[in-house]
N, C-alpha and C. Protein backbone atom coordinates (compact mmCIF):
# COMPACT_ATOMS: atom_id res chain seq x y z
N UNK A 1 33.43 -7.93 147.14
CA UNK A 1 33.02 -6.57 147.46
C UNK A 1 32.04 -6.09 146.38
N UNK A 2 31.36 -5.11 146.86
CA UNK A 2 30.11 -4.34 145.96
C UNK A 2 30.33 -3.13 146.58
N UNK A 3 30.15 -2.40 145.00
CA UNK A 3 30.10 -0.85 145.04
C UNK A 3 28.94 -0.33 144.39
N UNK A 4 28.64 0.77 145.17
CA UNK A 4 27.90 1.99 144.59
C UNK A 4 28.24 2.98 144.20
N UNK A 5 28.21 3.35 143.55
CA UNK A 5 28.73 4.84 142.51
C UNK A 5 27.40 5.86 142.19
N UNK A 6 27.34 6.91 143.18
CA UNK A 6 25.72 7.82 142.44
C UNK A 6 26.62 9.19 142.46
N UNK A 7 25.96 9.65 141.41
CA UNK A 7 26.14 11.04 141.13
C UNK A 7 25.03 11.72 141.40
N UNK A 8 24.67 12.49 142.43
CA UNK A 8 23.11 13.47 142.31
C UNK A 8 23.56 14.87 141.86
N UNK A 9 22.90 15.32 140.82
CA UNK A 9 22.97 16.71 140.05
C UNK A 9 21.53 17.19 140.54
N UNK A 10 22.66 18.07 141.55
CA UNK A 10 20.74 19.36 141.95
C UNK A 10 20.12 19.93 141.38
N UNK A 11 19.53 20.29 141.45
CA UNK A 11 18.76 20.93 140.38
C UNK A 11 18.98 22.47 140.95
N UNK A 12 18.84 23.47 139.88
CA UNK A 12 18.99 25.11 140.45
C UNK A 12 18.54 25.66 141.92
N UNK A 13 17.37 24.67 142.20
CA UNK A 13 16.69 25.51 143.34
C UNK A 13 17.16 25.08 144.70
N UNK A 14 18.24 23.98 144.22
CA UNK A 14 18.72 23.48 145.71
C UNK A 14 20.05 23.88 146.47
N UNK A 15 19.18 24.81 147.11
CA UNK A 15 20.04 25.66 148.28
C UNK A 15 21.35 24.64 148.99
N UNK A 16 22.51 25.78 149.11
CA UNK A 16 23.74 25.14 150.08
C UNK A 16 23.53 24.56 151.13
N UNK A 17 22.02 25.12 151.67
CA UNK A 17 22.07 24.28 153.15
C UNK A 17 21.60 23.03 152.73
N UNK A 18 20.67 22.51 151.55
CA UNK A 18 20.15 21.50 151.88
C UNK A 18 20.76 20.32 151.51
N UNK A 19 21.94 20.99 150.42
CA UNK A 19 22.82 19.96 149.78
C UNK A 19 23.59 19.74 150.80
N UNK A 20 24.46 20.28 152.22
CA UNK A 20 24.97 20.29 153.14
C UNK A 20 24.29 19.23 154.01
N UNK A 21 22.91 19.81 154.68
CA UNK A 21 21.92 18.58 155.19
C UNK A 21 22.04 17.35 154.26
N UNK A 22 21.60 16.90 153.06
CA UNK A 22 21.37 15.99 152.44
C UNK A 22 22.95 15.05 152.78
N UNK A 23 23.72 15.69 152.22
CA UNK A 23 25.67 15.10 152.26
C UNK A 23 25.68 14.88 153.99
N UNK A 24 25.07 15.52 154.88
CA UNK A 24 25.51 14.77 156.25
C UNK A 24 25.03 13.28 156.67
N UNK A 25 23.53 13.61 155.70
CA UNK A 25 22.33 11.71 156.31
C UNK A 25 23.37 11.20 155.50
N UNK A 26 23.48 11.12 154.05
CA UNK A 26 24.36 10.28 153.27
C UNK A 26 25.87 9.65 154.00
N UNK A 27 26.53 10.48 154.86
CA UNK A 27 27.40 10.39 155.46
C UNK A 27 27.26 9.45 156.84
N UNK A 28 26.47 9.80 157.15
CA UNK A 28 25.74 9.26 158.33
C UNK A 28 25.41 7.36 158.19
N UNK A 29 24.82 7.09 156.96
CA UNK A 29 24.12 6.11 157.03
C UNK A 29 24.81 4.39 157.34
N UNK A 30 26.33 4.52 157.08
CA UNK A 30 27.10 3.46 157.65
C UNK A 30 26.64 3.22 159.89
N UNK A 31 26.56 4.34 159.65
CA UNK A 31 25.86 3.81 161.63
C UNK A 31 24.94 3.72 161.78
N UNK A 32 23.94 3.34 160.67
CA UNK A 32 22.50 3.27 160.92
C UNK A 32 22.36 1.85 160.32
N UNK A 33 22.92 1.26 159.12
CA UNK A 33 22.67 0.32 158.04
C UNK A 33 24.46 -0.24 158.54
N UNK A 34 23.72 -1.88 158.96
CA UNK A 34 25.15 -2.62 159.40
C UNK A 34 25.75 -3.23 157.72
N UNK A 35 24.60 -3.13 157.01
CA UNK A 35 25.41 -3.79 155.75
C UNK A 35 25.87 -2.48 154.61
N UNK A 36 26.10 -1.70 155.30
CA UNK A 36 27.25 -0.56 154.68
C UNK A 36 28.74 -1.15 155.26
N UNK A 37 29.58 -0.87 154.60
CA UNK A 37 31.15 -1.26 155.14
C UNK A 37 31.71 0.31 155.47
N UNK A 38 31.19 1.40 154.34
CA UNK A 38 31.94 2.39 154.07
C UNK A 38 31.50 3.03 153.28
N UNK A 39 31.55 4.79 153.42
CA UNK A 39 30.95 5.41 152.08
C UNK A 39 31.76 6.56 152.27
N UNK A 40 32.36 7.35 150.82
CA UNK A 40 32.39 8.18 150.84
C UNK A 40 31.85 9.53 150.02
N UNK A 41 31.37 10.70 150.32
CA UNK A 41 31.13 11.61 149.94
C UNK A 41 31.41 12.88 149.91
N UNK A 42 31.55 13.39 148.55
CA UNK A 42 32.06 14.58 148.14
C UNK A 42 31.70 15.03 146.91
N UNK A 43 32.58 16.25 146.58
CA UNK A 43 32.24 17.19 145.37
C UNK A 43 32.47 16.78 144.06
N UNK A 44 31.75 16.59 142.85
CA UNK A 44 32.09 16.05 141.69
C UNK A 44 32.77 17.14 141.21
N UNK A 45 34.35 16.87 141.06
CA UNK A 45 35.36 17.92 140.76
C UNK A 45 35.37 18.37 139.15
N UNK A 46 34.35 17.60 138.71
CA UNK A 46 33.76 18.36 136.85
C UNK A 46 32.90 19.12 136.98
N UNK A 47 32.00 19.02 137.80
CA UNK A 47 30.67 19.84 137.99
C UNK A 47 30.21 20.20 139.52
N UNK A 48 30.23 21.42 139.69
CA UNK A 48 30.12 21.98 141.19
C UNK A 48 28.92 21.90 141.31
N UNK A 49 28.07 21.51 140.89
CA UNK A 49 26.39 21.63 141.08
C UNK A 49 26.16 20.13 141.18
N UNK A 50 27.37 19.35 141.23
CA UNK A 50 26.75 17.53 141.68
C UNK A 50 27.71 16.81 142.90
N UNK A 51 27.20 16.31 143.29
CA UNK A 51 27.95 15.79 144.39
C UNK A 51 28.06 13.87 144.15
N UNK A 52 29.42 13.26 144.53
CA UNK A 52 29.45 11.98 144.56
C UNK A 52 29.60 11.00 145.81
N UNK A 53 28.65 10.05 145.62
CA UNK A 53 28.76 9.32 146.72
C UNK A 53 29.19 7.31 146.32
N UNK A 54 29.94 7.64 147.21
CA UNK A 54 30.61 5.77 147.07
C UNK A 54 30.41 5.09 148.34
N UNK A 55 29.76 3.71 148.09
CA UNK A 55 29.69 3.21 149.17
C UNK A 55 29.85 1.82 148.74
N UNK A 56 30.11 1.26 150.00
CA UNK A 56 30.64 -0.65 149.50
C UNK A 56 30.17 -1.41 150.52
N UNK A 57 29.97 -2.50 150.03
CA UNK A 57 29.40 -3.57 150.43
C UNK A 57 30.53 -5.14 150.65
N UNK A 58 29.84 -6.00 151.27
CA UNK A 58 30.50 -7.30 151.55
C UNK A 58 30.25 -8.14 149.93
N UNK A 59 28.63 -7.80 149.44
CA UNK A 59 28.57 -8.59 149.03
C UNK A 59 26.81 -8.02 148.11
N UNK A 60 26.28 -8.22 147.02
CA UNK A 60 25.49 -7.55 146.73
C UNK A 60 23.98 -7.83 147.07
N UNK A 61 24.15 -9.14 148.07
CA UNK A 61 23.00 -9.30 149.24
C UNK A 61 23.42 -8.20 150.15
N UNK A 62 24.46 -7.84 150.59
CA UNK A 62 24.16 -6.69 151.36
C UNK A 62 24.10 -5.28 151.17
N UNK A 63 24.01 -5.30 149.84
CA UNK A 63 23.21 -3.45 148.78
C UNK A 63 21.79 -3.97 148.90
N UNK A 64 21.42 -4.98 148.44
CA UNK A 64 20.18 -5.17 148.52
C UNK A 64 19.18 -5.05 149.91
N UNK A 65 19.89 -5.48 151.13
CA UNK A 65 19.59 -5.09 152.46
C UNK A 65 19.58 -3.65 152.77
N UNK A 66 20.63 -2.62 152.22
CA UNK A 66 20.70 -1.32 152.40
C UNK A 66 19.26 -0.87 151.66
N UNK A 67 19.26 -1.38 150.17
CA UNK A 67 18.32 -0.79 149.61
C UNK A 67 16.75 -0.59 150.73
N UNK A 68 16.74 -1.37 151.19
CA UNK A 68 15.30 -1.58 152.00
C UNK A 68 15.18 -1.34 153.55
N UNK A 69 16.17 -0.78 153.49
CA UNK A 69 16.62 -0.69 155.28
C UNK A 69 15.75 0.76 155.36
N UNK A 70 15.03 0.79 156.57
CA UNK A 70 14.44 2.05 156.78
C UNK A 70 14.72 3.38 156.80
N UNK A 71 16.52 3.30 157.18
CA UNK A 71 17.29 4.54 156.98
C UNK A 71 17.39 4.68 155.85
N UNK A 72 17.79 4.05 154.76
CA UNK A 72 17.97 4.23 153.40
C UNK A 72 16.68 5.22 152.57
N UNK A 73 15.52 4.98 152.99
CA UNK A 73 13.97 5.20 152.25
C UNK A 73 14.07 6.95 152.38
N UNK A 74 14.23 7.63 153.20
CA UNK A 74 14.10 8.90 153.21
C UNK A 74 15.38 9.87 152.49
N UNK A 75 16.20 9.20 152.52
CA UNK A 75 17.35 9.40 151.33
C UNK A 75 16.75 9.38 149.90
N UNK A 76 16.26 8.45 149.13
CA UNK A 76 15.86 8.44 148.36
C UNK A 76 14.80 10.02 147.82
N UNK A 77 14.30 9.67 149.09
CA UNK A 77 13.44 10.70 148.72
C UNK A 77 13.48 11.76 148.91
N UNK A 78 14.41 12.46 149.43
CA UNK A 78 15.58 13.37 149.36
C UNK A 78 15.70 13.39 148.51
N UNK A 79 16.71 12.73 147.76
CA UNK A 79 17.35 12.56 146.29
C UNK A 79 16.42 13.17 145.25
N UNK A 80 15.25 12.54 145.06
CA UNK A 80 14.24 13.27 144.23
C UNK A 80 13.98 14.13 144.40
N UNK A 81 13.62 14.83 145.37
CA UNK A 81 13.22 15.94 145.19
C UNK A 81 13.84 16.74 145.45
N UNK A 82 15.40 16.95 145.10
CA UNK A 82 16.35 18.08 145.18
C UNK A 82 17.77 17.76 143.96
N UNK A 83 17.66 16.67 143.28
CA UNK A 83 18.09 16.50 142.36
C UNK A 83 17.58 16.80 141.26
N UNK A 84 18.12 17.62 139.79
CA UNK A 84 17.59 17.19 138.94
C UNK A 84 17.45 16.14 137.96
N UNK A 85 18.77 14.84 138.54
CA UNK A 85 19.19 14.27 137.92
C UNK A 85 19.97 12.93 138.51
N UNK A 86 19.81 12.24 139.11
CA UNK A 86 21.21 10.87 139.05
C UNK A 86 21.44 9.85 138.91
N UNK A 87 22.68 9.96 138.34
CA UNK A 87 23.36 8.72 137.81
C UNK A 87 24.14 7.64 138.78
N UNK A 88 23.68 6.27 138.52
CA UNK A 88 24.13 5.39 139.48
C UNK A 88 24.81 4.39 138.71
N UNK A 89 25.74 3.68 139.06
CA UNK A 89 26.61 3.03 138.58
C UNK A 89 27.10 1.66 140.03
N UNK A 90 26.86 0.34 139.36
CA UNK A 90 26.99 -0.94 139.97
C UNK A 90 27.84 -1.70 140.09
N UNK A 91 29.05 -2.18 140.79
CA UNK A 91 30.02 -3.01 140.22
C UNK A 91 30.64 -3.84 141.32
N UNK A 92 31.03 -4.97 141.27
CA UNK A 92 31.41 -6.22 141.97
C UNK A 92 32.66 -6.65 141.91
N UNK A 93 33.13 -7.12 142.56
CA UNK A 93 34.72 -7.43 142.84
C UNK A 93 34.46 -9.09 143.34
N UNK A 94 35.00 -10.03 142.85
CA UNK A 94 35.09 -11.36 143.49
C UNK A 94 36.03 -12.08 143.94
């Protein structure tokens, strides 16, 4: 198994709706991307201004498939430009 661990910290100007919009695609993207297994997302219970997302994999050929999958690309860029900040974290199970 392979995990993803991101923390996105919004930045001040990012409104409830968009962090709401943003947390639904994130939610969404296991039915779009077959090499998602599972993700979950929610509130970083230290800091109300960041939200966490976990998602897992078979295997870290298949993060690497997510990474480039067409659904994945507009997330990203999301991410930038309504974050001020995130932290991602990588880890493998064998």
């Amino acid at each position: 198994m392979f995990w993803q661990i991101v923390t996105f910290h919004y930045a001040a100007r990012t409104s409830p709706a968009e962090r709401n919009a943003f947390e639904s695609t994130i939610d969404d993207l296991p039915s779009r991307i077959p090499s998602m297994l599972q993700v979950h997302v929610g509130p970083d219970e230290s800091n109300s201004e960041s939200t966490v997302y976990i998602s897992n994999f078979e295997d870290r050929e298949g993060f690497e498939t997510y990474l480039d999958h067409p659904a994945h690309q507009p997330v990203g860029v999301e991410a930038e430009r309504i974050c001020a900040h995130i932290d991602r974290i990588l880890t493998a199970r064998t």
